[in-house]
Protein backbone atom coordinates (compact mmCIF):
# COMPACT_ATOMS: atom_id res chain seq x y z
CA UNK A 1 14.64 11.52 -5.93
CA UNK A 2 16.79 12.71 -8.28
CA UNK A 3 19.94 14.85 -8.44
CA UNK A 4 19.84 17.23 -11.44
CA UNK A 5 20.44 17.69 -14.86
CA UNK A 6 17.13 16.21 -15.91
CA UNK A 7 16.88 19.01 -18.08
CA UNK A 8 17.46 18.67 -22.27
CA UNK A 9 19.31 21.14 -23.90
CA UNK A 10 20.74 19.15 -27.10
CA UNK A 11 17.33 19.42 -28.62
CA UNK A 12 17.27 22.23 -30.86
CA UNK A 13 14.32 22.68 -31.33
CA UNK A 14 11.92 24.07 -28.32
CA UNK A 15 14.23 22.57 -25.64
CA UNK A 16 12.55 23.86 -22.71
CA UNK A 17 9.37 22.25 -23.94
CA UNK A 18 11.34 19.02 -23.83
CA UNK A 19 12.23 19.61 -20.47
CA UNK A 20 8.79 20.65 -18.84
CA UNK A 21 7.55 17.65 -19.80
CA UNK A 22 10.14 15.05 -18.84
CA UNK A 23 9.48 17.59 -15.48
CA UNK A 24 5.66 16.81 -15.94
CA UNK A 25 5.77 13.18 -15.55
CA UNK A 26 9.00 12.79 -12.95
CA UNK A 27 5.48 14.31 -10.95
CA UNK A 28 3.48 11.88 -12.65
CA UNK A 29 5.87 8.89 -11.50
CA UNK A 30 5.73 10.21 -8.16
CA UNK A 31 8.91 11.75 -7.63
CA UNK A 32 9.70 12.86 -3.55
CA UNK A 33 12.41 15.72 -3.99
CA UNK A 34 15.03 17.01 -6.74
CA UNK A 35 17.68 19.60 -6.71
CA UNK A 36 18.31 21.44 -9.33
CA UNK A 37 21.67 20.24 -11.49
CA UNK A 38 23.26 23.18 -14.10
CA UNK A 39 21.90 22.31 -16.89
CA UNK A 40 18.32 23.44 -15.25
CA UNK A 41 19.47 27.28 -15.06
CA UNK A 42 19.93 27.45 -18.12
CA UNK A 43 16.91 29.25 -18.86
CA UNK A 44 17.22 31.81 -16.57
CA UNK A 45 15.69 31.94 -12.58
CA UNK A 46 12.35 32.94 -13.70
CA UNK A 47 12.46 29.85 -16.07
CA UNK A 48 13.37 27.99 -13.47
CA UNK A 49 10.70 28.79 -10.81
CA UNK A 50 8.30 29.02 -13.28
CA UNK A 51 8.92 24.80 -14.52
CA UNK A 52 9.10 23.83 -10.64
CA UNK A 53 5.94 25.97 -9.85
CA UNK A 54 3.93 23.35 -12.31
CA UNK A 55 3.72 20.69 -9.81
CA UNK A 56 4.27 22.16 -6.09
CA UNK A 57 4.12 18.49 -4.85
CA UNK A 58 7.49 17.47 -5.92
CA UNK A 59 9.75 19.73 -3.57
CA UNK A 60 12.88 20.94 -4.69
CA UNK A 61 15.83 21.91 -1.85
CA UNK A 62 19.22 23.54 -2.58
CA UNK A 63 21.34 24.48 0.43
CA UNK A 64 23.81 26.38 -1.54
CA UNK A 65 21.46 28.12 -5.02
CA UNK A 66 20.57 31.74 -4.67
CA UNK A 67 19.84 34.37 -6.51
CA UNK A 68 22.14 37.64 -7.26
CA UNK A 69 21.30 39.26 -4.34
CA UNK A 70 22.58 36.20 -2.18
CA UNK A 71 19.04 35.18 -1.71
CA UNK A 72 18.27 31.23 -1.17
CA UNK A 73 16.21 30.14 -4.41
CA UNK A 74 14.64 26.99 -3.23
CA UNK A 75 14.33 25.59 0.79
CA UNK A 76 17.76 24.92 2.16
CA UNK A 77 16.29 20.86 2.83
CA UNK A 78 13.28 19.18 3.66
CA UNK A 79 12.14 16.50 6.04
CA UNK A 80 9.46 13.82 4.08
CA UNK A 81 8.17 11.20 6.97
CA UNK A 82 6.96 8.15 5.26
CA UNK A 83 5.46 5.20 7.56
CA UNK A 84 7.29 6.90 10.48
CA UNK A 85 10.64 7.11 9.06
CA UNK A 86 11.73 10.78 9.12
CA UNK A 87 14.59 11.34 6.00
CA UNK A 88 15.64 14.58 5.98
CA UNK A 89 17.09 15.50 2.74
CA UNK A 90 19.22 18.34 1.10
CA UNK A 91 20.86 19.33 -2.02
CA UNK A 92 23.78 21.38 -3.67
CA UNK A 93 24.73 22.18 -6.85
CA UNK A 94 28.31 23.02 -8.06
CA UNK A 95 28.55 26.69 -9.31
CA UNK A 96 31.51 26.35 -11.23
CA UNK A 97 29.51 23.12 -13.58
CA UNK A 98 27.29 26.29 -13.92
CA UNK A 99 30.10 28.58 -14.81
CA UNK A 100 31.49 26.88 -17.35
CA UNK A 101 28.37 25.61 -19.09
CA UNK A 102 26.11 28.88 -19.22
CA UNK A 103 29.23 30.39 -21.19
CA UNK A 104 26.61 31.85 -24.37
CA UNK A 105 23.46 29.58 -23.47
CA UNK A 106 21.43 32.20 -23.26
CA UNK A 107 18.91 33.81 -20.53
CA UNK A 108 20.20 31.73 -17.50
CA UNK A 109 24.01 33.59 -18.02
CA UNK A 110 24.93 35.00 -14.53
CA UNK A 111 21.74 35.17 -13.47
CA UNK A 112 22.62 32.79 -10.11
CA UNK A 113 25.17 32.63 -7.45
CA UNK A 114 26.42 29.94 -5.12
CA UNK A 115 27.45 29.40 -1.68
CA UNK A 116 30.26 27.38 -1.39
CA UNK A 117 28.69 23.74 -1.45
CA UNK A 118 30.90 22.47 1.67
CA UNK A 119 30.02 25.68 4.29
CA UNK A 120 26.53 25.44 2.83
CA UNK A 121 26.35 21.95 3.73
CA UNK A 122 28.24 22.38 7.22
CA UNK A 123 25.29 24.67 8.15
CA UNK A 124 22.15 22.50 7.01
CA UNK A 125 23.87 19.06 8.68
CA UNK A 126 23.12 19.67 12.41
CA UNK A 127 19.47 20.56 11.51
CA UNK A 128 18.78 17.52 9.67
CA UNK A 129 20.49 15.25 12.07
CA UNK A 130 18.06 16.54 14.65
CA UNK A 131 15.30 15.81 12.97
CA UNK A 132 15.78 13.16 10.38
CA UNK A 133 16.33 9.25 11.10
CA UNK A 134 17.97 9.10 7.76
CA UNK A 135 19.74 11.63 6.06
CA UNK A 136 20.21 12.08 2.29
CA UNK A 137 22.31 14.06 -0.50
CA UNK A 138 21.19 14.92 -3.05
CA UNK A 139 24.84 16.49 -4.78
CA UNK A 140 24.99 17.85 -7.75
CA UNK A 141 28.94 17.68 -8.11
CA UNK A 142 31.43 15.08 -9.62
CA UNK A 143 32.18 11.14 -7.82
CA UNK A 144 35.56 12.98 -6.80
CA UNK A 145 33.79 15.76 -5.08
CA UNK A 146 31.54 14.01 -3.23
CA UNK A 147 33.98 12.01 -1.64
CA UNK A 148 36.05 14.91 -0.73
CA UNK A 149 32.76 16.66 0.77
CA UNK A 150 32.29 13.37 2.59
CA UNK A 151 35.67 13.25 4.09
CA UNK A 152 35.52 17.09 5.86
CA UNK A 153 31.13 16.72 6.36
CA UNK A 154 29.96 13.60 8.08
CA UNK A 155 26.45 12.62 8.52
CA UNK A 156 24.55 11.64 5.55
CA UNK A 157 23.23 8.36 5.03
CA UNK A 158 22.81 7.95 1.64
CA UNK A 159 24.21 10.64 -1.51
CA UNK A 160 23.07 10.09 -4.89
CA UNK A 161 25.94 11.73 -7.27
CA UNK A 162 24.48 14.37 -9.89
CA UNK A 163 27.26 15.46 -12.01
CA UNK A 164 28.47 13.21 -14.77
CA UNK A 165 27.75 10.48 -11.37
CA UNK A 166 28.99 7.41 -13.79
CA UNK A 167 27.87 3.78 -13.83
CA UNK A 168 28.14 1.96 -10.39
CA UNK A 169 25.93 -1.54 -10.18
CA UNK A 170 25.92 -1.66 -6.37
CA UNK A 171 26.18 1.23 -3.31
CA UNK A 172 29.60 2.74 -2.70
CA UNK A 173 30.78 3.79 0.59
CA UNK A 174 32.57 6.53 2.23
CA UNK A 175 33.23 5.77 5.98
CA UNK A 176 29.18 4.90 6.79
CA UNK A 177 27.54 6.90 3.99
CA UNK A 178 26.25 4.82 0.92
CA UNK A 179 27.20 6.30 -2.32
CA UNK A 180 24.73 6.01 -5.47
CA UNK A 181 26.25 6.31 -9.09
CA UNK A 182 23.42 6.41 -11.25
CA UNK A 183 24.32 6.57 -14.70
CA UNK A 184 23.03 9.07 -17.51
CA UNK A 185 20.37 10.18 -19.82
CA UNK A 186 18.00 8.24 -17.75
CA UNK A 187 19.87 4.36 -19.00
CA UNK A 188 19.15 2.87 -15.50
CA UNK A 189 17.11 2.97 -12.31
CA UNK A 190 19.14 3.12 -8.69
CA UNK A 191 16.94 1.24 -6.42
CA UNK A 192 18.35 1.03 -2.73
CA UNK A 193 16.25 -1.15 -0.20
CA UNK A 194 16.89 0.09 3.78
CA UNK A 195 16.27 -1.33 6.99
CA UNK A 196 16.72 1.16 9.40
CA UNK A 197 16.94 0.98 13.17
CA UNK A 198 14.94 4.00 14.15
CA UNK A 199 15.78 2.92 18.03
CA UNK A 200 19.09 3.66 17.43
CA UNK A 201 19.09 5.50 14.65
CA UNK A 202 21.53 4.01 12.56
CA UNK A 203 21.14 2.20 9.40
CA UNK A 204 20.81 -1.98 10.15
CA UNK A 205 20.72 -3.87 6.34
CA UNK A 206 21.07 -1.99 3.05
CA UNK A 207 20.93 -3.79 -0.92
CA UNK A 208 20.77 -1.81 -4.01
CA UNK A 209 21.14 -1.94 -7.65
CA UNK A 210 21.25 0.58 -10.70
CA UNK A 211 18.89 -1.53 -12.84
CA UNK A 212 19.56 -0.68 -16.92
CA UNK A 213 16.15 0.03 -18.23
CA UNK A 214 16.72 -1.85 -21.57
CA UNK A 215 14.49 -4.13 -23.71
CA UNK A 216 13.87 -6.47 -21.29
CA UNK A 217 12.19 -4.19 -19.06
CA UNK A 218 8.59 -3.72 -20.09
CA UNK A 219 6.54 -0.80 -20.78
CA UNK A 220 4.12 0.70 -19.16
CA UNK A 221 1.05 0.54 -21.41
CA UNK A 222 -0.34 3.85 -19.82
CA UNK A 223 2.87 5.95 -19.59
CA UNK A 224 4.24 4.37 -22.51
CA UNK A 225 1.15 5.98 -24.54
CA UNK A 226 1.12 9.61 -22.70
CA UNK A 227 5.30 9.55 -23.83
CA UNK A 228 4.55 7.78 -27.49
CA UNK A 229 1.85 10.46 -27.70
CA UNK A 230 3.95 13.73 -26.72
CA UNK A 231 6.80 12.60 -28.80
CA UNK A 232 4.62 12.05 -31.97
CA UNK A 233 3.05 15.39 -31.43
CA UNK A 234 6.36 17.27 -30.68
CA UNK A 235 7.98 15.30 -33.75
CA UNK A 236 5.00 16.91 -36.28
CA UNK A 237 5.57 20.56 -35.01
CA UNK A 238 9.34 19.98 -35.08
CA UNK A 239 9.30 19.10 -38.66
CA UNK A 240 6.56 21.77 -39.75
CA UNK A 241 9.24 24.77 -38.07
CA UNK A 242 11.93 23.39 -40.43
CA UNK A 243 12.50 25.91 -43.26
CA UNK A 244 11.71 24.42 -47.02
CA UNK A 245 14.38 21.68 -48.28
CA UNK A 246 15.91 21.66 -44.60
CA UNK A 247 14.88 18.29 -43.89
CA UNK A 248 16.02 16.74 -47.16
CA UNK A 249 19.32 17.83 -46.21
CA UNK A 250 19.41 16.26 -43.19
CA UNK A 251 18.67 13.06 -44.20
CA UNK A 252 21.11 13.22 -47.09
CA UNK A 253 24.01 14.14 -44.61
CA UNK A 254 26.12 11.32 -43.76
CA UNK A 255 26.25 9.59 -40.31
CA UNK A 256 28.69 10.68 -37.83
């Protein structure tokens, strides 16, 4: 799963090429369900439907993201039943990260609207407790906010933060709901390992660990040549849309 803000706007160069392909393999990795996180509106709705479109299995939920007209954008939450375990699992993202970022980034300016992330949630909780033994957040707002949220909206079983979430080794809590800090620009791996107690439906034995994805984790020969491959190819075109003398004078600039 993952949270938002996946999306790479720093590159200057094609950006949105950048991100449709760290989108193409989170689908190749196998990834379950995302929400969307600010920095993926950039580009504008039809942008946006458009990138998740490209691989339909990877479902994408927002209780609160909808379109000018009030409209919802993506499924409010979904329910995924793996070797009988039903998690239900839903998503927000916070309009005013939006606000303040799309301020002259282009198409995606004002393009969205948000339900307040707390009434949106309020709504979507009873369903999913109905029908989910475990129930996960997927919120794309700061540590703070999410344990405010958690305070007034009980419920969840696990929330992975999405906004600037932080570095956190081991699960949080807030009252009974395990908290995930992640980290950034994709530096670690949260892995959380659940027993659940279906009969009673009630989590029985949790461990978990944000594992940094450094040098002494080792590549995988096959993804590690589809990545090498893409990079080397973007790299070439990158370089042959620099105007004459432009790259010179980037390498001659001094570090910062």
């Amino acid at each position: 799963m993952d949270g938002g803000n996946f999306a790479t706007l720093t590159e200057t160069f094609q950006p949105w090429e950048r991100t449709s392909f760290v989108w193409d393999m989170m689908a190749y990795l196998g990834y379950d369900v995302v929400t969307p996180g600010d920095l993926e509106l950039m580009e504008g709705i039809d942008s946006l439907r458009t990138l998740m479109a490209r691989h339909p299995e990877v479902e994408v939920v927002s209780a609160n993201l909808q379109d000018l007209e009030g409209v919802k954008i993506f499924p409010e939450y979904t329910v995924i039943e793996k070797d009988g375990l039903r998690v239900g699992v839903t998503g927000v993202t916070g309009g005013s990260y939006y606000r303040h970022d799309r301020l002259g980034r282009g198409p995606g300016e004002s393009q969205f609207t948000f339900e307040d992330e707390r009434d949106a949630l309020q709504r979507v909780m009873p369903q999913l407790e109905e029908k989910s033994d475990l129930v996960v957040g997927l919120l794309h707002v700061g540590p703070g906010d999410v344990r405010r949220i958690l305070k007034d909206i009980p419920g969840f079983d696990v929330v992975v933060v999405g906004h600037n979430p932080g570095y956190m080794f081991s699960p949080d809590t807030v009252g009974t709901t395990l908290i995930l800090q992640p980290g950034s620009r994709g530096q670690y791996l949260s892995v959380l390992d659940l027993i659940v107690d279906t009969g009673n439906d009630s989590l029985f034995v949790f461990s978990g660990e944000a594992r940094p994805l450094g040098d002494g984790v080792e590549k995988d020969p096959e993804v590690d040549a589809i990545v090498s491959k893409w990079e080397d190819e973007f790299t070439a075109r990158r370089k042959g849309a620099r105007r004459p003398g432009q790259e010179a004078r980037e390498e001659t600039k001094a570090p910062s």
